[in-house]
N, C-alpha and C. Protein backbone atom coordinates (compact mmCIF):
# COMPACT_ATOMS: atom_id res chain seq x y z
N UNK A 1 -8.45 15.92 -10.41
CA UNK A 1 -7.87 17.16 -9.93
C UNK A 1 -6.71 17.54 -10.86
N UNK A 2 -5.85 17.90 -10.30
CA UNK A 2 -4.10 18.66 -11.32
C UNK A 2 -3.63 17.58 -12.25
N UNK A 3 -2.95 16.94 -11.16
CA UNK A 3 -1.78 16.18 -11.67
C UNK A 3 -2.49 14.30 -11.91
N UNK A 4 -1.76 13.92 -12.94
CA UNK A 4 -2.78 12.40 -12.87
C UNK A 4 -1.49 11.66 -12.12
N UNK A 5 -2.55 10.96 -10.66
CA UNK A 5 -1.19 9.90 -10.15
C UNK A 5 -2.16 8.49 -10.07
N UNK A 6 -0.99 7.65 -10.35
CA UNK A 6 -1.60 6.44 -10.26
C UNK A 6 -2.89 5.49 -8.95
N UNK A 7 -3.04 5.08 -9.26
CA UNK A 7 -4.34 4.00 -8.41
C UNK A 7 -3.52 3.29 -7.46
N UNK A 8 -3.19 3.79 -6.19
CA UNK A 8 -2.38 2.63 -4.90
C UNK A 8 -3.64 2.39 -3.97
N UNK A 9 -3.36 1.45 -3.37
CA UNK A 9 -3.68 1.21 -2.22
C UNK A 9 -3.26 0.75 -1.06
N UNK A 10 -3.61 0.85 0.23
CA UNK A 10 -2.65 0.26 0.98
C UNK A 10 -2.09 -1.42 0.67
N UNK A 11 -0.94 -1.73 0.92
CA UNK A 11 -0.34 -2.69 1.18
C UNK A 11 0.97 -2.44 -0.16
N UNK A 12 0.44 -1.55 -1.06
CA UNK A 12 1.08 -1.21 -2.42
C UNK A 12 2.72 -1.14 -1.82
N UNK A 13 3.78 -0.60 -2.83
CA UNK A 13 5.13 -0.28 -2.26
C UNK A 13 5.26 1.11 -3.72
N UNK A 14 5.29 2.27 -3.27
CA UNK A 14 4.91 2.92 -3.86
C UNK A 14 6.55 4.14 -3.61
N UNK A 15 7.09 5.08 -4.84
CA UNK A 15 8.11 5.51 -4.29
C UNK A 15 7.48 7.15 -4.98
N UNK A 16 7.51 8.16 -3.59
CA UNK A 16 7.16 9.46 -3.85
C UNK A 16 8.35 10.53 -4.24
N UNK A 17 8.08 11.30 -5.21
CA UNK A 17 8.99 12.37 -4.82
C UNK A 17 8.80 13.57 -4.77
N UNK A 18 9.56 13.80 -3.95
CA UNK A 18 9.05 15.13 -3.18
C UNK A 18 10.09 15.99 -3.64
N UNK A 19 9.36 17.22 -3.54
CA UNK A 19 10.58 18.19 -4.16
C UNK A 19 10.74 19.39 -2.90
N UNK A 20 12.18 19.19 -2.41
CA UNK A 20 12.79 19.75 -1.53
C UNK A 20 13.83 20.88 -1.55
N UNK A 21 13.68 21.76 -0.83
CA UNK A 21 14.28 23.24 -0.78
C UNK A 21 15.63 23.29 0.01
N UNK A 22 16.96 23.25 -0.17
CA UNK A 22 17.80 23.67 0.56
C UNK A 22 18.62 24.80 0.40
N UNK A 23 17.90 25.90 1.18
CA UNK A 23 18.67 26.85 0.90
C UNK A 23 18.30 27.78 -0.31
N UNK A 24 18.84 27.73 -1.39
CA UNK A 24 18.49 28.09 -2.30
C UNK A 24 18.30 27.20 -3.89
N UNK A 25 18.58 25.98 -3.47
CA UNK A 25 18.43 24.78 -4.59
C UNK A 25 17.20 23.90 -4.05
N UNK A 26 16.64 23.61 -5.37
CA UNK A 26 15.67 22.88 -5.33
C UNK A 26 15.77 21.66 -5.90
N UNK A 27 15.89 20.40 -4.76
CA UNK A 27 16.06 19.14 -5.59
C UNK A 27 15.11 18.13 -5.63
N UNK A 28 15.18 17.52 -6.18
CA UNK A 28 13.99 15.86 -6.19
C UNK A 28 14.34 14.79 -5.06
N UNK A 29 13.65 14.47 -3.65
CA UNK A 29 14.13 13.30 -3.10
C UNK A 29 13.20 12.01 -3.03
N UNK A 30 13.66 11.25 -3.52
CA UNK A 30 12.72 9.63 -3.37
C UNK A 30 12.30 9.16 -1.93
N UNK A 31 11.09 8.97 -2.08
CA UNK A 31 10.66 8.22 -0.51
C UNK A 31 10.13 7.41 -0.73
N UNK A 32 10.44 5.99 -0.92
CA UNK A 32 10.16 4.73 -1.31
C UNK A 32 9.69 4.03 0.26
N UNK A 33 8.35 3.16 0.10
CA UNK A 33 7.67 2.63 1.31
C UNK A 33 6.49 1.82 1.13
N UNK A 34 6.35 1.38 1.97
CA UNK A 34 4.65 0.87 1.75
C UNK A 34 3.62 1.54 2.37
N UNK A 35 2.46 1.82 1.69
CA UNK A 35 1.61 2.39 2.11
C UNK A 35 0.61 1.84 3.24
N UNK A 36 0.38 2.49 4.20
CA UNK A 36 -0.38 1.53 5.39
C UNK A 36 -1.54 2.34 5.72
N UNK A 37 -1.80 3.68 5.09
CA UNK A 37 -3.26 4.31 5.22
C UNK A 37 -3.30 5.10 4.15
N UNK A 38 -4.62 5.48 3.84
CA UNK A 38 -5.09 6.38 3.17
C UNK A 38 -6.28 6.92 3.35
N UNK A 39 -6.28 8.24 3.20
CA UNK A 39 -7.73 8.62 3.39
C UNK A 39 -8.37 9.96 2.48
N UNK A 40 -9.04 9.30 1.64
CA UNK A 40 -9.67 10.06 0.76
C UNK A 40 -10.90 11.00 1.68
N UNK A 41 -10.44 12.30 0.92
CA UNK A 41 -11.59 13.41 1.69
C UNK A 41 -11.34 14.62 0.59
N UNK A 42 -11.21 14.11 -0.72
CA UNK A 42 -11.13 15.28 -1.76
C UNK A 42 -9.90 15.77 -1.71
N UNK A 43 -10.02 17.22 -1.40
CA UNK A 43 -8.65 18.22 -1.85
C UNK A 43 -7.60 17.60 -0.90
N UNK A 44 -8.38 17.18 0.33
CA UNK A 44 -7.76 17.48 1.90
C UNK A 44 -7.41 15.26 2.44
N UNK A 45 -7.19 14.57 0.89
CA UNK A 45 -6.49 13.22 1.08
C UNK A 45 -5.24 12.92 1.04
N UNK A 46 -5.13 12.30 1.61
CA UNK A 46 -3.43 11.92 2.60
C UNK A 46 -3.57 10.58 2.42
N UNK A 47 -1.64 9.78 2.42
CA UNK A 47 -1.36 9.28 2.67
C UNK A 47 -0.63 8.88 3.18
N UNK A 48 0.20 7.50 3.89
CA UNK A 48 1.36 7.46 5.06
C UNK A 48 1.99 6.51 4.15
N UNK A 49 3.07 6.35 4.00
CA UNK A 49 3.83 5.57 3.76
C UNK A 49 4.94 5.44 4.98
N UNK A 50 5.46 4.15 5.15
CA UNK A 50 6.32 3.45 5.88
C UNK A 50 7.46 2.91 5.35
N UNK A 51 8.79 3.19 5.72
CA UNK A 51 9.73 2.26 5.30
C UNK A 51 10.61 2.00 6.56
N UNK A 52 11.89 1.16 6.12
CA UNK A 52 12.72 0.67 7.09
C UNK A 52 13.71 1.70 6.72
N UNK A 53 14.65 2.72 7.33
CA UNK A 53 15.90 2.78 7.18
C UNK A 53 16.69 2.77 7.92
N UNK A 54 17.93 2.06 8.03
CA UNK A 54 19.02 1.32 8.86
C UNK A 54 18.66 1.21 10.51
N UNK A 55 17.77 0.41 9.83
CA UNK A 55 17.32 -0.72 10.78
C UNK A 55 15.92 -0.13 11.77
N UNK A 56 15.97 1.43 11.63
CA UNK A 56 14.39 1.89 12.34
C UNK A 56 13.33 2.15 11.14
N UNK A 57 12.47 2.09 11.90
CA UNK A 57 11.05 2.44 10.85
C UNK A 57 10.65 3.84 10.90
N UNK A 58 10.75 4.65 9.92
CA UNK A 58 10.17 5.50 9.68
C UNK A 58 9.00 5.84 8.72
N UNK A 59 7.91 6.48 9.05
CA UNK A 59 6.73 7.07 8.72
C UNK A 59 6.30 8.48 7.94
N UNK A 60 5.99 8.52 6.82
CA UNK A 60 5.63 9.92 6.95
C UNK A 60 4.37 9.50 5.88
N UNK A 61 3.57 10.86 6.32
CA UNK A 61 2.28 11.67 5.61
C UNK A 61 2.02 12.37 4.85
N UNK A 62 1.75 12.16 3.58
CA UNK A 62 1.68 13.20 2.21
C UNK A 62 0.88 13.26 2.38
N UNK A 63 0.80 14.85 2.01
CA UNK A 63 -1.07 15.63 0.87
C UNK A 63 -1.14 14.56 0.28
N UNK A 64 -2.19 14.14 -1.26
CA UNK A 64 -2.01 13.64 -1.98
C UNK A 64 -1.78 14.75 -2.84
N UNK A 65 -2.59 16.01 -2.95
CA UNK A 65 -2.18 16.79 -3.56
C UNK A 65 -1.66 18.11 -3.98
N UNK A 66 -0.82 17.81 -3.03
CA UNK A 66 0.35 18.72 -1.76
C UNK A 66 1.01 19.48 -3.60
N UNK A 67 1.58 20.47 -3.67
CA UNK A 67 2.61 20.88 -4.73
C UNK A 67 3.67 20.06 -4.46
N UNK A 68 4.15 19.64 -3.49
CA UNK A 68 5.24 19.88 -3.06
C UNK A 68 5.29 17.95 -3.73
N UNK A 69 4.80 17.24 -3.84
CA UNK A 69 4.64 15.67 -4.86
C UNK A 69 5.12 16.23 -6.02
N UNK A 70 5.94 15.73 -6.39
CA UNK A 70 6.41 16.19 -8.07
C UNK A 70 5.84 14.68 -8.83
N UNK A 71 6.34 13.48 -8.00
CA UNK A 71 5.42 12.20 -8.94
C UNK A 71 5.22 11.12 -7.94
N UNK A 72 4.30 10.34 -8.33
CA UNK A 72 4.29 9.17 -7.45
C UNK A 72 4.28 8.32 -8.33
N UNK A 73 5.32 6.79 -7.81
CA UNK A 73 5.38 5.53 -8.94
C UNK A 73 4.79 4.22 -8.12
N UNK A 74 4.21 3.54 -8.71
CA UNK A 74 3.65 2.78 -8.05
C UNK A 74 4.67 1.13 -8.40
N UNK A 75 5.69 0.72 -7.52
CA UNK A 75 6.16 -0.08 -7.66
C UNK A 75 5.98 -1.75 -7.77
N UNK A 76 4.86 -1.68 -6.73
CA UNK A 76 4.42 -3.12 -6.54
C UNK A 76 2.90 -3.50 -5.44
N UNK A 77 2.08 -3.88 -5.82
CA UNK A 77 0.74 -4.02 -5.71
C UNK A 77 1.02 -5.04 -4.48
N UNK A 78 0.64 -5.06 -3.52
CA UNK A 78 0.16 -6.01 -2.11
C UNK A 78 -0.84 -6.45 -2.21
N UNK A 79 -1.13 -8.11 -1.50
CA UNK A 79 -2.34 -8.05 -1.48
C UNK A 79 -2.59 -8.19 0.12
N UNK A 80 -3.13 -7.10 0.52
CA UNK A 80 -3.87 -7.50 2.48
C UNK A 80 -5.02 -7.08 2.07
N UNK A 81 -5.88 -7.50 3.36
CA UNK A 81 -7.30 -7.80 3.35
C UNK A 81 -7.58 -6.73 4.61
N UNK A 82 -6.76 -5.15 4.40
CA UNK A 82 -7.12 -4.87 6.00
C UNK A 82 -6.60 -3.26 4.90
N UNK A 83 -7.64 -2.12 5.61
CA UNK A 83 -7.11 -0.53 5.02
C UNK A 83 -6.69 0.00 5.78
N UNK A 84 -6.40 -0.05 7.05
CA UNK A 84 -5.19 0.34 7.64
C UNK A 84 -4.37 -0.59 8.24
N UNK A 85 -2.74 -0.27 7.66
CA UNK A 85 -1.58 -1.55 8.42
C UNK A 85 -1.11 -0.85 9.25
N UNK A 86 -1.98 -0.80 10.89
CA UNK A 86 -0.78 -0.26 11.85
C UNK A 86 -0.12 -1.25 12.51
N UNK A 87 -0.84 -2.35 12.36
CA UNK A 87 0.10 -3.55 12.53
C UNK A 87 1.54 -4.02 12.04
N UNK A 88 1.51 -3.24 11.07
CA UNK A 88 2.85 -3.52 10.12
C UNK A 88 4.28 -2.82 11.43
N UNK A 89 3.57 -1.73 12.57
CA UNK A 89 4.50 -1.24 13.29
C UNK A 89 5.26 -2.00 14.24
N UNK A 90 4.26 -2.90 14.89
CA UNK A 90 4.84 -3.76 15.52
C UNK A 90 5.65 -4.90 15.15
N UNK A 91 5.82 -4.94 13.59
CA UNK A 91 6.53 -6.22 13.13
C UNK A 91 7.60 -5.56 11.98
N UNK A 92 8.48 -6.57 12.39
CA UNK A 92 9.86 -6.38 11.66
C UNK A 92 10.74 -7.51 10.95
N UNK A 93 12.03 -7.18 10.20
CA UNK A 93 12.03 -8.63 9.42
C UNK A 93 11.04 -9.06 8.22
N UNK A 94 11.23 -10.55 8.48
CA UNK A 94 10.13 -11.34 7.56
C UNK A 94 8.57 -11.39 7.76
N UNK A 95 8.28 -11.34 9.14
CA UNK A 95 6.77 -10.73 9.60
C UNK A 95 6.24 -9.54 9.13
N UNK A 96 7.34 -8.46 8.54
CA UNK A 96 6.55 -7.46 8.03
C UNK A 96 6.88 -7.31 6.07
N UNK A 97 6.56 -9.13 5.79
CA UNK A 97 6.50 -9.03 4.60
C UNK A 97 5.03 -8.55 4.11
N UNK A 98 4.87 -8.35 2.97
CA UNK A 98 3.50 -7.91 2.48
C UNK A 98 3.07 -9.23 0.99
N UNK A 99 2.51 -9.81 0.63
CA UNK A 99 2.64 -11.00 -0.20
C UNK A 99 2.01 -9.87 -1.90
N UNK A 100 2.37 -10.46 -2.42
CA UNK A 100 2.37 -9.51 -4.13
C UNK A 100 0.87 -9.95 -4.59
N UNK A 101 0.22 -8.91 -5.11
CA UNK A 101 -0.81 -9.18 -5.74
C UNK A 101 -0.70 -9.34 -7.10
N UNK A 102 -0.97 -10.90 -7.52
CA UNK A 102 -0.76 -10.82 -9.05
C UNK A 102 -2.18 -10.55 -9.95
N UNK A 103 -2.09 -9.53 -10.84
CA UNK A 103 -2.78 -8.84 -11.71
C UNK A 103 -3.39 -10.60 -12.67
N UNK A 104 -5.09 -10.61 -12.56
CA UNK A 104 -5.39 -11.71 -13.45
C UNK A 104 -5.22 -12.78 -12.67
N UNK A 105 -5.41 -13.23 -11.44
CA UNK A 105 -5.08 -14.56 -10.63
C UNK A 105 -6.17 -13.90 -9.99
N UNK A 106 -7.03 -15.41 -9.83
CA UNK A 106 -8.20 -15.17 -9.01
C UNK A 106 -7.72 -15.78 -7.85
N UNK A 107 -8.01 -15.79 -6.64
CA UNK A 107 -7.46 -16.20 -5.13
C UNK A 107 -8.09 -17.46 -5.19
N UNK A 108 -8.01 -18.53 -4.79
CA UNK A 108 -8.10 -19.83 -4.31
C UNK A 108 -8.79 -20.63 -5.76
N UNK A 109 -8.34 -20.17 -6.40
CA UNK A 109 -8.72 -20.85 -8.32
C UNK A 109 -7.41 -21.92 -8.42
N UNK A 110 -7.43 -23.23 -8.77
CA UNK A 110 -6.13 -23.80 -8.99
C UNK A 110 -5.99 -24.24 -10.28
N UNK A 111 -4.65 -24.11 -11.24
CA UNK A 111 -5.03 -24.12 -12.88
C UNK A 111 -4.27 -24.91 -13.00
């Protein structure tokens, strides 16, 4: 489509920015989170990202290819075995760690 954004998937930690209107200035704001759904359907794919801030969880839902995305960075690769984390809602702390997927490590290979 438009714009080229990187390859996430859920469990990823991915930071969006969105470009926001106040008034009459237009600025860049970061929304850094982990991603816990996605759903590809062409023009009309979305995603949710989740984060913690001071101390509640908040949620939100991008187009993917909304105007209003100026970039998406893909910070750090997860590895879960599940495409939607609504589980991640009920857990907080160290329970709602996500474990890192390392690029080139095969899972249960020992070297």
């Amino acid at each position: 489509m438009g714009k080229k954004l990187p390859e996430f998937s859920p469990g990823d930690t991915v930071i969006v920015n969105v470009g926001v209107v106040e008034g009459e200035r237009k600025r860049v704001q970061a929304y850094e989170g982990v991603v816990i759904a996605k759903k590809n359907r062409g023009i009309n794919s979305s995603f949710t990202v989740r984060k913690v801030s001071s101390g509640e969880g908040v949620e939100r839902t991008f187009q993917t290819y909304s105007p209003l995305i100026d970039s998406i960075e893909l910070k750090r690769k997860g590895a879960v075995r599940r495409a939607k984390l609504y589980y991640m809602r009920a857990r907080s702390g160290k329970g709602a760690r996500i474990r890192e997927k390392i690029e080139g490590h095969e899972q249960g290979s020992e070297q």
